[in-house]
C-alpha atoms as a PDB file:
ATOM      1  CA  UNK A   1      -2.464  28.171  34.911  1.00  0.00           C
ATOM      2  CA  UNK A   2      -0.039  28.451  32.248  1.00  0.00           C
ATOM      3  CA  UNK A   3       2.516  31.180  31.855  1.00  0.00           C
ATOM      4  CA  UNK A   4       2.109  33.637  29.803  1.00  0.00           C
ATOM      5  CA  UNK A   5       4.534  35.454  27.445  1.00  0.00           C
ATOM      6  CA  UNK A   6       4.572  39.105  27.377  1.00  0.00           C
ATOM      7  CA  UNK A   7       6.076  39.943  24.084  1.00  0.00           C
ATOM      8  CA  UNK A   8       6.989  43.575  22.900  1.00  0.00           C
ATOM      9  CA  UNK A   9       7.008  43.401  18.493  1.00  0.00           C
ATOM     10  CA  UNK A  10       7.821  45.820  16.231  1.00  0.00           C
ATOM     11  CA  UNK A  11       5.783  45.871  12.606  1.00  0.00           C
ATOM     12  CA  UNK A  12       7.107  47.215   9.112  1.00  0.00           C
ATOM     13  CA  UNK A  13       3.667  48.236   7.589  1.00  0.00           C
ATOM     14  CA  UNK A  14       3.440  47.793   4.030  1.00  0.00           C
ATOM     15  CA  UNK A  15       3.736  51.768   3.242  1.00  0.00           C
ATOM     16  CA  UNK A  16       7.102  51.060   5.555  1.00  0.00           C
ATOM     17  CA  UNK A  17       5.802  52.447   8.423  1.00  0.00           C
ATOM     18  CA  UNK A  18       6.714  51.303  11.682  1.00  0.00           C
ATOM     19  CA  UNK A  19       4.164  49.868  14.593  1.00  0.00           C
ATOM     20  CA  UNK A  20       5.171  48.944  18.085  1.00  0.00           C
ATOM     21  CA  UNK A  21       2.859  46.901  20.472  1.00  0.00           C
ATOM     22  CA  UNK A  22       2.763  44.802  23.484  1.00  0.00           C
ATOM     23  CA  UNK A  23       0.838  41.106  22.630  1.00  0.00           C
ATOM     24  CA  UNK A  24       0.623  37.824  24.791  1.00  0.00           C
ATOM     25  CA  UNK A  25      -0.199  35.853  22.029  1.00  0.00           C
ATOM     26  CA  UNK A  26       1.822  37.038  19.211  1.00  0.00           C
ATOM     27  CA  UNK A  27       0.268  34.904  16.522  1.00  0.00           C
ATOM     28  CA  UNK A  28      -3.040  36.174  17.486  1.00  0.00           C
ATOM     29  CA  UNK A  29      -1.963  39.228  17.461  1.00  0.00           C
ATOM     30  CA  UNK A  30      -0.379  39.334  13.895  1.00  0.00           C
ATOM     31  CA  UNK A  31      -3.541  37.452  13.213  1.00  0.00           C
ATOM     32  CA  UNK A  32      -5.638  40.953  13.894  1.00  0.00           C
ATOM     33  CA  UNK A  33      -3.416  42.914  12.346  1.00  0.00           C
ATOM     34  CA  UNK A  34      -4.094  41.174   9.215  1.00  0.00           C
ATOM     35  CA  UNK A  35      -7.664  40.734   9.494  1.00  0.00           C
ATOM     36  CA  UNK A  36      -7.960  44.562   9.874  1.00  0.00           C
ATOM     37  CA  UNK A  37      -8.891  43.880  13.649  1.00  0.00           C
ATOM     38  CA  UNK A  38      -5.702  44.710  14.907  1.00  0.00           C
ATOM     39  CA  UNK A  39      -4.827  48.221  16.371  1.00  0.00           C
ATOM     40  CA  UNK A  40      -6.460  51.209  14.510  1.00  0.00           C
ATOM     41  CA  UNK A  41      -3.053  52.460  13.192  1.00  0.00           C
ATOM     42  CA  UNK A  42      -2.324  49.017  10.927  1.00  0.00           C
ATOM     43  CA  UNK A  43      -5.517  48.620   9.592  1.00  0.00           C
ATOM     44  CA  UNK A  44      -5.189  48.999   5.566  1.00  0.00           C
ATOM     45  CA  UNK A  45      -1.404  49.085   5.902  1.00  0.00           C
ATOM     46  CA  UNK A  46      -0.786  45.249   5.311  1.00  0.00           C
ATOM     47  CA  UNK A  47       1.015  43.206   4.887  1.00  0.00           C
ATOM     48  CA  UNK A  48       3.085  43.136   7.819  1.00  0.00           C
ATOM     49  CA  UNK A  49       6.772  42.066   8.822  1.00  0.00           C
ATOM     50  CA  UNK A  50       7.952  41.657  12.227  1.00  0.00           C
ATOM     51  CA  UNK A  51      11.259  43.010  12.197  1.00  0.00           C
ATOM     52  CA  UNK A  52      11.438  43.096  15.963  1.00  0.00           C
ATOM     53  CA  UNK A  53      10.446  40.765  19.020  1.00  0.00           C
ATOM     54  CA  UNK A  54      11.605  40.570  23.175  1.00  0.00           C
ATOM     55  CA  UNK A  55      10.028  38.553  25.492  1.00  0.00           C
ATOM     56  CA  UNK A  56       9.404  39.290  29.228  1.00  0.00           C
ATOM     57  CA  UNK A  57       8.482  37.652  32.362  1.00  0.00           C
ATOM     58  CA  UNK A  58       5.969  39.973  33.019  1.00  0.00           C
ATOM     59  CA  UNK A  59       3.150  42.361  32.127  1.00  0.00           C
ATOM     60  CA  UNK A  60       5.036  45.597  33.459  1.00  0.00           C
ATOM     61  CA  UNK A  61       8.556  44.758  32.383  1.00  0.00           C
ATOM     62  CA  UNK A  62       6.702  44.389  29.052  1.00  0.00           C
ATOM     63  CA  UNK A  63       4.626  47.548  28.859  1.00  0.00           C
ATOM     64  CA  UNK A  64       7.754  49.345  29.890  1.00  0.00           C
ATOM     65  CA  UNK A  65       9.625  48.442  27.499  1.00  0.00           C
ATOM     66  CA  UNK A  66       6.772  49.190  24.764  1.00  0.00           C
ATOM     67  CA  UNK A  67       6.628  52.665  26.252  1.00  0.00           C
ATOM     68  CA  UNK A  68      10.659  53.182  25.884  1.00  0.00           C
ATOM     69  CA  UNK A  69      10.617  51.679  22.409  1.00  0.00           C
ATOM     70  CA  UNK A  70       7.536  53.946  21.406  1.00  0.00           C
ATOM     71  CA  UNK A  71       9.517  57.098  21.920  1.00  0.00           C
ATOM     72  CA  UNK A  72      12.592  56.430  19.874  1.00  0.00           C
ATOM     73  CA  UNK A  73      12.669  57.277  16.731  1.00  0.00           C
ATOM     74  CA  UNK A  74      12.188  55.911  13.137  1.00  0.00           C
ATOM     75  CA  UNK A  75      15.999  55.963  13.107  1.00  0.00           C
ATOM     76  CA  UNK A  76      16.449  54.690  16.819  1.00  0.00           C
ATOM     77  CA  UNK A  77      13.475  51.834  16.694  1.00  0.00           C
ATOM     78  CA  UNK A  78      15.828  50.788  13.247  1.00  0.00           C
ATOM     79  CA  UNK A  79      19.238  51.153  14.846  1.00  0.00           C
ATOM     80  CA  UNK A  80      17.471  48.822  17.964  1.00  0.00           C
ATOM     81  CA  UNK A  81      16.100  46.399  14.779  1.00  0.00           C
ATOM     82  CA  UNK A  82      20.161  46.565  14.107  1.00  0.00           C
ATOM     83  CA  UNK A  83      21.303  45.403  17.023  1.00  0.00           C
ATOM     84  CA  UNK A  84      19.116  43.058  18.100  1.00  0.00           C
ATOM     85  CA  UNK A  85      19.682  41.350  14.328  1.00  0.00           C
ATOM     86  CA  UNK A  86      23.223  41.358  15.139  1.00  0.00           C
ATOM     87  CA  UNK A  87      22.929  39.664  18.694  1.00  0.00           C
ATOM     88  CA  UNK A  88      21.308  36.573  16.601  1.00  0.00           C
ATOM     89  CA  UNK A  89      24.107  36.532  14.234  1.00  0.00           C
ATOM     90  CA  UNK A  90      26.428  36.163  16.711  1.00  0.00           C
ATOM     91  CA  UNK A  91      24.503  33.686  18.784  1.00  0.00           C
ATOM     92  CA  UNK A  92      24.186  32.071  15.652  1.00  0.00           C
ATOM     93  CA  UNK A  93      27.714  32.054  14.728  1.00  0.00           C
ATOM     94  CA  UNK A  94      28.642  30.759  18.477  1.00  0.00           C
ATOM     95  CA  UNK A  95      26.052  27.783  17.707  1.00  0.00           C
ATOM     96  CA  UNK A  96      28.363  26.316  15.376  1.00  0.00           C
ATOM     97  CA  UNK A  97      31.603  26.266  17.177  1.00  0.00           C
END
């Protein structure tokens, strides 16, 4: 058996709403979300941008972390979009050296 990736993803809806949710498949996923088959919330507010994605070794770790994201804020999930943007950027920038 193959290992799975537990993935916690944050969506900007196209009214620029925000979604969190917890996938294993994330292109699957996004696949729903599109097709209207996703969760209730998204459907009829494509398209979709994933401005947010961690990965975890498991399940729990995973819902967790969906749970602690889901009660921040619009301000707090965009401050956390923030810093994880700036975290690439830097790993980025070390890349290069």
């Amino acid at each position: 058996m193959t290992e799975q990736e537990h993935t916690v993803y944050i969506l900007k809806c196209g009214d620029g709403s925000l979604y969190t949710g917890y996938t294993n498949d994330l292109e699957n996923r996004l696949k729903m979300h599109e097709s209207g088959k996703g969760a209730k919330y998204t459907r009829g507010r494509g398209p979709f941008q994933v401005m947010f994605v961690e990965k975890f070794p498991t399940k729990e770790t995973a819902m967790k972390r969906e749970y602690e994201i889901k009660q921040l804020t619009r301000k707090g999930k965009f401050q956390l979009i923030r810093d994880k943007l700036k975290e690439v950027i830097q790993y980025d920038h070390s890349k290069k050296l």
